[in-house]
N, C-alpha and C. Protein backbone atom coordinates (compact mmCIF):
# COMPACT_ATOMS: atom_id res chain seq x y z
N UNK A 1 102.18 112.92 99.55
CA UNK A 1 102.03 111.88 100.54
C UNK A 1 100.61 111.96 101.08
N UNK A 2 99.99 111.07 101.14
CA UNK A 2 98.56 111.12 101.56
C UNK A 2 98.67 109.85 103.25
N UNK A 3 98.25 110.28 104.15
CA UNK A 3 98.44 109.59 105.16
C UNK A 3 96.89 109.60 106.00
N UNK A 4 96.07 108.38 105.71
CA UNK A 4 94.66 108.12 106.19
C UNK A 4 94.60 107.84 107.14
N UNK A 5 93.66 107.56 107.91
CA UNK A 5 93.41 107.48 109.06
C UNK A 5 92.23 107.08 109.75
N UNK A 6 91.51 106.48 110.72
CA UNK A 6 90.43 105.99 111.14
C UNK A 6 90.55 105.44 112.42
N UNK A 7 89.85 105.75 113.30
CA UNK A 7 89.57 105.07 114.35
C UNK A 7 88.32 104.27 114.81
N UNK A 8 88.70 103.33 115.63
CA UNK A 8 87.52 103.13 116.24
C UNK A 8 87.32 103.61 118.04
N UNK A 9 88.26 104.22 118.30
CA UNK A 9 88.45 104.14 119.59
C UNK A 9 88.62 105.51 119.78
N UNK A 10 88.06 106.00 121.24
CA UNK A 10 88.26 107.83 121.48
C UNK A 10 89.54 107.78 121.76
N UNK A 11 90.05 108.86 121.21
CA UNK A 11 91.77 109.68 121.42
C UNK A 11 91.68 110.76 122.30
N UNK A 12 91.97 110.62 123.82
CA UNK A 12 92.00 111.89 124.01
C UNK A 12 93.43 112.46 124.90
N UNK A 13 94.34 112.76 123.27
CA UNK A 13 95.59 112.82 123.82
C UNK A 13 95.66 114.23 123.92
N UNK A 14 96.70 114.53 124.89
CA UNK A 14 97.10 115.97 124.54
C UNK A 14 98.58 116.40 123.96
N UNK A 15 98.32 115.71 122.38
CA UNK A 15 99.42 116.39 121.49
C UNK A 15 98.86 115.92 120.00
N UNK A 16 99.34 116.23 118.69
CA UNK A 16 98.76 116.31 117.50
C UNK A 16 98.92 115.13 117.10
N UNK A 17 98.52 113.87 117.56
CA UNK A 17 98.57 112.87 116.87
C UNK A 17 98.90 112.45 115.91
N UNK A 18 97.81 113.26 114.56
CA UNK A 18 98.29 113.67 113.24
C UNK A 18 98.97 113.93 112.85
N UNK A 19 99.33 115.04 113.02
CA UNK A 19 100.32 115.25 112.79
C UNK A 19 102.05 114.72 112.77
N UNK A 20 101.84 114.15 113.91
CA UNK A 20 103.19 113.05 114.83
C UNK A 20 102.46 111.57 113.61
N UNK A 21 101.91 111.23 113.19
CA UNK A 21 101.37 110.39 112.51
C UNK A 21 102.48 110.69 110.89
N UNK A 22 101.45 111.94 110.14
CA UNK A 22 102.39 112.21 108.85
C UNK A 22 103.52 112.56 109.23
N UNK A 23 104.29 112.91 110.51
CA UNK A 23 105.54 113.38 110.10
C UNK A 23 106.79 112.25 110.34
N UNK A 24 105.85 111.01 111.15
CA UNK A 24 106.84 109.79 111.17
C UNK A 24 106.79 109.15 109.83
N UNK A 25 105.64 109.04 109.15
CA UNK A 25 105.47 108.46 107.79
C UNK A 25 107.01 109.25 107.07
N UNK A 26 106.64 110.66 106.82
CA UNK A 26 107.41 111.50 105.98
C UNK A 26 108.95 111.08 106.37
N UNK A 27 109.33 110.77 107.52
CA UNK A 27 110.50 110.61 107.95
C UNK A 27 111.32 109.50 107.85
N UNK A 28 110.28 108.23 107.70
CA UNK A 28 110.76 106.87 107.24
C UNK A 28 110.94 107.06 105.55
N UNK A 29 109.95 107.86 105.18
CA UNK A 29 109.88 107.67 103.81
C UNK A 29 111.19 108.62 103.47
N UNK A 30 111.50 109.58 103.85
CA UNK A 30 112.98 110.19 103.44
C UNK A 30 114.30 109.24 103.77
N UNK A 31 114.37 108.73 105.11
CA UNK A 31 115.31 108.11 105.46
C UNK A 31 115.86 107.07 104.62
N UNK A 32 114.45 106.17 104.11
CA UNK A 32 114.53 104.89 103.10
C UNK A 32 114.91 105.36 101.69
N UNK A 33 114.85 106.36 101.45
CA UNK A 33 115.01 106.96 99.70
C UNK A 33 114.25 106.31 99.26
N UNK A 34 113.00 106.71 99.32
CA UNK A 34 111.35 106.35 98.66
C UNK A 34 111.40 107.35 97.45
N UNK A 35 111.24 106.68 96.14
CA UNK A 35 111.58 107.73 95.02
C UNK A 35 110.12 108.55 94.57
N UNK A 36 108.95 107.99 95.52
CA UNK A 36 107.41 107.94 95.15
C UNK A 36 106.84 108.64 95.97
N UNK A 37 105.78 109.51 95.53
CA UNK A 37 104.75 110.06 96.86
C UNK A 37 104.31 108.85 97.16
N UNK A 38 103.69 108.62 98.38
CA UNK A 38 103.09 107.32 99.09
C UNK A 38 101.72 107.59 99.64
N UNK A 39 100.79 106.36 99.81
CA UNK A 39 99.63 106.64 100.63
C UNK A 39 100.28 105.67 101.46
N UNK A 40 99.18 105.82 102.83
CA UNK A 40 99.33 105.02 104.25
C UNK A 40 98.51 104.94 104.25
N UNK A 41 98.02 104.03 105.65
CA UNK A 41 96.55 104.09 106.40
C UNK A 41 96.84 104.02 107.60
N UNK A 42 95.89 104.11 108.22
CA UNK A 42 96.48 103.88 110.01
C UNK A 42 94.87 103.93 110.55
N UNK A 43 94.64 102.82 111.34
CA UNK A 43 93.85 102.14 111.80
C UNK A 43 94.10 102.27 113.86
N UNK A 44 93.58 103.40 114.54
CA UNK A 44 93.48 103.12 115.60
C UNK A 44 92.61 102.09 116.52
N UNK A 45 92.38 101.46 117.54
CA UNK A 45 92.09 100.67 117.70
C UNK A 45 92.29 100.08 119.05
N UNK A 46 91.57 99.52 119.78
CA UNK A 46 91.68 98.65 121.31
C UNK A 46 92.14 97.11 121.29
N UNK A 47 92.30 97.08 122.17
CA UNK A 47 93.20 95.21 122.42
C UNK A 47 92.29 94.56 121.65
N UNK A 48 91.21 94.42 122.09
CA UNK A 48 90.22 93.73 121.43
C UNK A 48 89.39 93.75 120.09
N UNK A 49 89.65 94.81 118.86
CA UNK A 49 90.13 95.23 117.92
C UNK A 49 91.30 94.80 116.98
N UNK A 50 92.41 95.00 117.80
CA UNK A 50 93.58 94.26 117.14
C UNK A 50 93.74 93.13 117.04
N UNK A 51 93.18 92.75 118.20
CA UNK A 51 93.25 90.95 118.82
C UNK A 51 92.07 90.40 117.39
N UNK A 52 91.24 90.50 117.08
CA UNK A 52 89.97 90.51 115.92
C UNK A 52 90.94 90.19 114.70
N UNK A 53 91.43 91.07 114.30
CA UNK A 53 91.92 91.48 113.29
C UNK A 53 93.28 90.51 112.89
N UNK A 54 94.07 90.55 113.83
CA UNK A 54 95.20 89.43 114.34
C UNK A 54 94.73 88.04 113.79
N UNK A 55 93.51 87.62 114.82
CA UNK A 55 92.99 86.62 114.27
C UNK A 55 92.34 86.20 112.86
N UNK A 56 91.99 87.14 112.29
CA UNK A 56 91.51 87.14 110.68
C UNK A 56 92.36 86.84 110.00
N UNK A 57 93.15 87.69 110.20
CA UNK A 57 94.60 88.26 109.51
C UNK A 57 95.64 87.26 109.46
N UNK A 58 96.25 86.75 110.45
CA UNK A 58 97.12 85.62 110.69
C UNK A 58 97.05 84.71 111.58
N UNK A 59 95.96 84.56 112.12
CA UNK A 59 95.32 82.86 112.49
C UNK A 59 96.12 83.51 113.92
N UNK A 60 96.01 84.49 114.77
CA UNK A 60 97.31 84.17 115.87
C UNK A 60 95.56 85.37 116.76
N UNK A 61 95.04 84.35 117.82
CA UNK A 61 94.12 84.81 118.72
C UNK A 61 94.63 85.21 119.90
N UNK A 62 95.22 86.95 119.48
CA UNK A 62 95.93 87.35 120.53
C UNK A 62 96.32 89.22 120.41
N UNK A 63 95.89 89.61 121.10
CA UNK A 63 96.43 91.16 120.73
C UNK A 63 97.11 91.64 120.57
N UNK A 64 98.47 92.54 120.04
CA UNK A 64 99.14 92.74 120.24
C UNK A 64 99.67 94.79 119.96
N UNK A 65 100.40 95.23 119.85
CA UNK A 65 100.92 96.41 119.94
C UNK A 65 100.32 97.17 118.42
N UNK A 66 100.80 96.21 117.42
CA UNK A 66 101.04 96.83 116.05
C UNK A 66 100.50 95.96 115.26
N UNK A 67 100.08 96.11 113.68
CA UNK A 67 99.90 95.13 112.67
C UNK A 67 100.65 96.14 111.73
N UNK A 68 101.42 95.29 110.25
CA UNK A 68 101.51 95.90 109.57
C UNK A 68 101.52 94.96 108.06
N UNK A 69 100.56 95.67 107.25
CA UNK A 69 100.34 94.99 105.92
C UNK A 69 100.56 95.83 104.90
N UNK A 70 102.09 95.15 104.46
CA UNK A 70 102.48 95.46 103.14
C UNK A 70 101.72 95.40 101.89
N UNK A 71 101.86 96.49 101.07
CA UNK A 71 101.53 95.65 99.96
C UNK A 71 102.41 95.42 98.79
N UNK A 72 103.59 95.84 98.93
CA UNK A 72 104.40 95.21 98.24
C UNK A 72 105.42 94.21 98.71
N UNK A 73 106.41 93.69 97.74
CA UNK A 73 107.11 92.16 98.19
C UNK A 73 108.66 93.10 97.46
N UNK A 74 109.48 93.13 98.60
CA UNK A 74 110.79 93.33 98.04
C UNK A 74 111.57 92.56 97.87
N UNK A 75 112.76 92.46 97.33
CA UNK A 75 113.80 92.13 97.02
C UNK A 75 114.77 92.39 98.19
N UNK A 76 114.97 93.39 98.85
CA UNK A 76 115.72 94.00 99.75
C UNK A 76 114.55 94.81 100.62
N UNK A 77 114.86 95.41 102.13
CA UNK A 77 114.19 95.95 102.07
C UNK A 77 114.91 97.61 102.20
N UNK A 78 113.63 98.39 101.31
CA UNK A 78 113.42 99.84 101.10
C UNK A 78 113.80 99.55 99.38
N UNK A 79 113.70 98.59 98.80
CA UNK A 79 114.41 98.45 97.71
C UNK A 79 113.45 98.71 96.67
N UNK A 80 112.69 99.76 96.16
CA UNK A 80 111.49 100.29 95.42
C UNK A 80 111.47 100.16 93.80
N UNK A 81 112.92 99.12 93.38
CA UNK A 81 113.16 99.31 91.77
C UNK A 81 111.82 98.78 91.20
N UNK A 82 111.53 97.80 91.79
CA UNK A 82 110.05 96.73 91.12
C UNK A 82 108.79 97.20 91.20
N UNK A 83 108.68 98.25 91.92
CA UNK A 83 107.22 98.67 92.22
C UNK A 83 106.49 99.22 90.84
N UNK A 84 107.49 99.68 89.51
CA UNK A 84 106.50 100.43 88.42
C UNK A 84 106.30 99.00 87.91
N UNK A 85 106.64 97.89 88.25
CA UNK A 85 106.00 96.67 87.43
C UNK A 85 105.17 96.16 87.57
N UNK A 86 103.96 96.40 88.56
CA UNK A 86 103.13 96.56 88.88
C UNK A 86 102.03 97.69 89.01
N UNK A 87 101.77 97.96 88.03
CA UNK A 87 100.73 99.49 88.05
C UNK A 87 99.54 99.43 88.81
N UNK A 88 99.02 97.95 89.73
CA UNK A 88 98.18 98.44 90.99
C UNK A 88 99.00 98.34 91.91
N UNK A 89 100.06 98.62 92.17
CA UNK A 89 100.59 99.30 93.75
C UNK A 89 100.69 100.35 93.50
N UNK A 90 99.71 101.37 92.60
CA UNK A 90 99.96 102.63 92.62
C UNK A 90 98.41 103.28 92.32
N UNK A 91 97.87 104.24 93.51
CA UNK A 91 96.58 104.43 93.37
C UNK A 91 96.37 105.43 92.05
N UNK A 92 95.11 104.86 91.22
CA UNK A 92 95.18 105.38 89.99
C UNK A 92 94.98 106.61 89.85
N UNK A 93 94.07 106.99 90.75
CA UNK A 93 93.81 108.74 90.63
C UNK A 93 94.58 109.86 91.02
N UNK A 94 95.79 109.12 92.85
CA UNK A 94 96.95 110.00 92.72
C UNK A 94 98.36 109.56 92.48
N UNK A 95 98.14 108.52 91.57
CA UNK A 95 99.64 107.90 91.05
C UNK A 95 100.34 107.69 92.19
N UNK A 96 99.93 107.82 93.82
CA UNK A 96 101.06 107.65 94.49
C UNK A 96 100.99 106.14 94.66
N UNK A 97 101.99 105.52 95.71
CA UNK A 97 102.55 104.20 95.70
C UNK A 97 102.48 104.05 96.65
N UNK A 98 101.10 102.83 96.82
CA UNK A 98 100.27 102.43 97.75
C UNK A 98 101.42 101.32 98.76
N UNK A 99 101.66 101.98 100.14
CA UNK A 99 102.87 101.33 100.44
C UNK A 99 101.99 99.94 101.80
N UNK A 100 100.79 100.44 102.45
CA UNK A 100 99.91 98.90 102.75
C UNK A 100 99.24 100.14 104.16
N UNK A 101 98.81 99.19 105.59
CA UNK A 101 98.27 99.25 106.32
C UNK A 101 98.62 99.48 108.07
N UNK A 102 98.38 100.04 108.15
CA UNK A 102 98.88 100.08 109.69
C UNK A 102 97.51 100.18 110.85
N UNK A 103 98.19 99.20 111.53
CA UNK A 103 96.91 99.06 112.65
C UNK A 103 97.23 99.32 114.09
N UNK A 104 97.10 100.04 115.15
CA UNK A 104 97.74 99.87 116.23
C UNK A 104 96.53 100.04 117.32
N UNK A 105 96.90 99.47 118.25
CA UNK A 105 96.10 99.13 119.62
C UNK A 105 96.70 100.60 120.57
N UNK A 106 95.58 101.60 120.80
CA UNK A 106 95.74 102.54 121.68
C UNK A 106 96.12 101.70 123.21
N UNK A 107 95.13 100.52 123.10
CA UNK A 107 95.36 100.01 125.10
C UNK A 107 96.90 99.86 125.16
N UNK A 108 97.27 99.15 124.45
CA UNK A 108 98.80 98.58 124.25
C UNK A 108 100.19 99.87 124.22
N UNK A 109 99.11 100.90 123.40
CA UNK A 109 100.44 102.33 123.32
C UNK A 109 100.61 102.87 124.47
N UNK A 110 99.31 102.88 125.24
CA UNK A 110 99.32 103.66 126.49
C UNK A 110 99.97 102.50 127.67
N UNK A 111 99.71 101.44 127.71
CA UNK A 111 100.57 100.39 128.98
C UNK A 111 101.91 100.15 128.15
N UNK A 112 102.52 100.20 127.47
CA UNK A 112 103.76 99.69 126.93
C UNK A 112 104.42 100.93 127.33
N UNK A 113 103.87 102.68 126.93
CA UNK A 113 104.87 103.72 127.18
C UNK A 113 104.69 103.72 128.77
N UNK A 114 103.97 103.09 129.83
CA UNK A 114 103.90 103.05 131.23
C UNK A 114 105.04 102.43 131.61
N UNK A 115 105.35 101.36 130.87
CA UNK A 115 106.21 99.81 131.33
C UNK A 115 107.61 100.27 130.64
N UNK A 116 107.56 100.91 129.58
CA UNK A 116 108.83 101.57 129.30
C UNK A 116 109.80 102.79 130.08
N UNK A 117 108.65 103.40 130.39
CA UNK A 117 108.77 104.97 131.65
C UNK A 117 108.65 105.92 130.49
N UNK A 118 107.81 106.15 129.12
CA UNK A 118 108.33 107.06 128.79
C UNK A 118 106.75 107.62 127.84
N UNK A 119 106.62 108.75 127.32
CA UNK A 119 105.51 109.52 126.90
C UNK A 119 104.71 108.66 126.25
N UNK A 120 103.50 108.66 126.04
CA UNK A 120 102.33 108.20 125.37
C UNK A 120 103.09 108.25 123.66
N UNK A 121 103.25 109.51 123.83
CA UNK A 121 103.70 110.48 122.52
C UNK A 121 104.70 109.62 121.81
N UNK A 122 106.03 108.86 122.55
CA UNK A 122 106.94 108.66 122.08
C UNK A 122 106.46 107.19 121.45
N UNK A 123 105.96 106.51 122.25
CA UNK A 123 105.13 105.42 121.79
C UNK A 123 104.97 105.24 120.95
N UNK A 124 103.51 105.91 120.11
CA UNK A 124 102.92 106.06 119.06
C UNK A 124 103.86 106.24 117.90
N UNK A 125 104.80 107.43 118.51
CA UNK A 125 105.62 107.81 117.04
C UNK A 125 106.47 106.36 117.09
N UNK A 126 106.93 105.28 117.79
CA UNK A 126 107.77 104.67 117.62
C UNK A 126 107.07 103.28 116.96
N UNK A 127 105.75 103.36 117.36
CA UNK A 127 105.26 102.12 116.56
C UNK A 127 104.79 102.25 115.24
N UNK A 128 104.87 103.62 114.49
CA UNK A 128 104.51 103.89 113.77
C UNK A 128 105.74 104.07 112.89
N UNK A 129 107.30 104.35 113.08
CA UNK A 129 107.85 104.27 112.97
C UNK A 129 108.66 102.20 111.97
N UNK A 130 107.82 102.20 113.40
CA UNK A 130 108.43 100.29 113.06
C UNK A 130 107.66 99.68 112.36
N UNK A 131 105.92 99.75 112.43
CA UNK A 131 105.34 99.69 111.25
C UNK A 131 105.14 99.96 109.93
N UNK A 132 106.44 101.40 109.30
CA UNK A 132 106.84 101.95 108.03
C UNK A 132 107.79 101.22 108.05
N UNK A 133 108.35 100.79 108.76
CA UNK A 133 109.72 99.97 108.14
C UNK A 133 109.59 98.50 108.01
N UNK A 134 108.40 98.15 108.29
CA UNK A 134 108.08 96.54 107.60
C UNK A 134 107.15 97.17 106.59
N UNK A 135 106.46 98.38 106.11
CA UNK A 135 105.71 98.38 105.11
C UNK A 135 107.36 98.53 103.78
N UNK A 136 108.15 98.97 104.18
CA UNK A 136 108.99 98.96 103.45
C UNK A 136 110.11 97.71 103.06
N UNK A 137 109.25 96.73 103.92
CA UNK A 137 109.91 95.68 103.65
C UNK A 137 111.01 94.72 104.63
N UNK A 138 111.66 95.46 105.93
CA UNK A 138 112.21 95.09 106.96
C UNK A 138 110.82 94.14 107.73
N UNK A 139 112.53 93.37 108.58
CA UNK A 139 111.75 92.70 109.30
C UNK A 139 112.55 91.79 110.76
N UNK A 140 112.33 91.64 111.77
CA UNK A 140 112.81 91.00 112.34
C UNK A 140 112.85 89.76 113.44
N UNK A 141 112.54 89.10 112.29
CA UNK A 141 112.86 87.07 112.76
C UNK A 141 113.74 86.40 112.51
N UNK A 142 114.40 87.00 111.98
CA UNK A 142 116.08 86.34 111.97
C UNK A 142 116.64 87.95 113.27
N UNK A 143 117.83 87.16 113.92
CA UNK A 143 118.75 88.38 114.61
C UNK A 143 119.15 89.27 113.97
N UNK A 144 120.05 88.51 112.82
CA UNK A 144 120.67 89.91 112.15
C UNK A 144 119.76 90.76 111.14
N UNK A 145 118.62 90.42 110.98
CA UNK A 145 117.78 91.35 110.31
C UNK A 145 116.37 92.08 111.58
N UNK A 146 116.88 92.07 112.62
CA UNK A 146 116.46 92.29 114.05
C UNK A 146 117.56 93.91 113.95
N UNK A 147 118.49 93.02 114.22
CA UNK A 147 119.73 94.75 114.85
C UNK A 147 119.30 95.37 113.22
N UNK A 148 119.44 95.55 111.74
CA UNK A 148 119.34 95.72 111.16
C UNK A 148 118.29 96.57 111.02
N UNK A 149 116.77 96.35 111.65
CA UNK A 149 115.71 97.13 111.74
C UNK A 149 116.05 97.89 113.20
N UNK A 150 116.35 97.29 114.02
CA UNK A 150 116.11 98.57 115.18
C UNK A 150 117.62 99.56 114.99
N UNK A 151 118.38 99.03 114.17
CA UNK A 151 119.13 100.70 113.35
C UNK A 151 118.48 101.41 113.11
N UNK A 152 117.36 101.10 112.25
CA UNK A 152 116.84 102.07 110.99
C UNK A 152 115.72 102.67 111.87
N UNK A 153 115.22 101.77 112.75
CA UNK A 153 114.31 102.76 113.75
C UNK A 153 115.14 103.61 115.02
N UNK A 154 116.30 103.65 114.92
CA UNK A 154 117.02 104.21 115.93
C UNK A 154 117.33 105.53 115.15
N UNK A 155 117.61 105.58 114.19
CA UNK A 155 118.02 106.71 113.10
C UNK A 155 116.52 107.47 112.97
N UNK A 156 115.85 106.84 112.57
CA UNK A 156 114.33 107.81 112.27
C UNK A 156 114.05 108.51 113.47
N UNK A 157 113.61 107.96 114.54
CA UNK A 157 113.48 108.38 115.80
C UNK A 157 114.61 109.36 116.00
N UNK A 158 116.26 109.33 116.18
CA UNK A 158 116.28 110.31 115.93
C UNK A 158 116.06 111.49 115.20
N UNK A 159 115.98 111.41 113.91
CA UNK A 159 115.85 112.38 113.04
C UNK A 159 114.25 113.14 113.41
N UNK A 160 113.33 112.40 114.33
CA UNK A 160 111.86 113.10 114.29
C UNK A 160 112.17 113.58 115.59
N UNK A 161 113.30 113.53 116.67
CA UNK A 161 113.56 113.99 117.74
C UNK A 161 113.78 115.24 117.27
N UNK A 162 114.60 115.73 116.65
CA UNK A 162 114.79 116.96 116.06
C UNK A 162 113.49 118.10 116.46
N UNK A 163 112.23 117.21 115.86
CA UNK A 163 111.30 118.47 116.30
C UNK A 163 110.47 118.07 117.08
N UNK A 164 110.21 116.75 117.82
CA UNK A 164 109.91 116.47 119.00
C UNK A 164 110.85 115.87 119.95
N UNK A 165 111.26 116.79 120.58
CA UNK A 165 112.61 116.24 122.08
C UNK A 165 112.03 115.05 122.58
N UNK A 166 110.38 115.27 123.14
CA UNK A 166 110.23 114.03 123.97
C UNK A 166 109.68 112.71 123.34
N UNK A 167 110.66 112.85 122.21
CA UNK A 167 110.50 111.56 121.24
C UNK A 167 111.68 110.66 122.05
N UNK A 168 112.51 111.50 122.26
CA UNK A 168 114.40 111.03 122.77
C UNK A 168 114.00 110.03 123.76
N UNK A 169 114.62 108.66 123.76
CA UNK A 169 115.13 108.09 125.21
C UNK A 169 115.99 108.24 126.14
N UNK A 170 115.01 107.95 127.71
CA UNK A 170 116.04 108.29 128.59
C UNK A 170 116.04 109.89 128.91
């Protein structure tokens, strides 16, 4: 699993980011039965950053929490049968299976876990969380594919509670 990373914006949290970074990746990617090592990216970033990018990206001049760009097209989602039919969704030098992009707005992680009542920490892991599960293909604009994803992010989150408690809600 290769999990990249870049910022444009200073981090000055006090807990392993990174780490809380690859181990939400690793955790969606077990949960989903990903049969592939995977790369990520993850793009930190300010309102005004995302808001940029938003606008490039999907015509919508407005900031928001998260971006996430797939690069594959499922059938279902987590549904990985189609991906060897395509030999560029898979980076050539480490054969893994280029799963897309993640972008998130630090201003937005830090006022959303304010407005929620709950850790910076839990935040991050949770948008990062919800951003692997539309790289995997979920999504929610219909309702029932709404409750459908915040299952699958209710399950991960727990399962990364395990070794971070103050992942837990409430």
């Amino acid at each position: 699993m290769t999990c990249l990373f870049d910022t444009e914006v200073d981090i000055d949290w006090r807990f392993d980011y990174l780490k809380l970074y690859e181990d939400a990746v690793d955790a969606v990617i077990e949960e989903e039965g990903c049969p592939y090592e995977i790369t990520v990216s993850l793009l930190m970033t300010d309102d005004e950053g995302i808001r940029q990018i938003n606008k490039e990206q999907r015509k919508i001049d407005d900031s928001t929490d998260v971006l996430s760009f797939p690069m594959l097209e499922y059938k279902s989602p987590s549904d990985f049968s189609d991906a060897e039919e395509d030999m560029q969704n898979f980076d050539p030098e480490s054969g893994e299976l280029i799963l897309g992009d993640i972008v998130l707005s630090i201003d937005h992680i830090i006022s959303q876990a304010a407005v929620y009542g709950h850790d910076v920490q839990r935040e991050f892991a949770f948008l990062i969380v919800h951003s692997m599960l539309h790289l995997c293909g979920y999504d929610h604009i219909k309702d029932s594919d709404r409750k459908v994803m915040e299952d699958r992010q209710k399950v991960v989150m727990e399962r990364l509670s395990d070794d971070y408690p103050m992942l837990r809600r409430g």
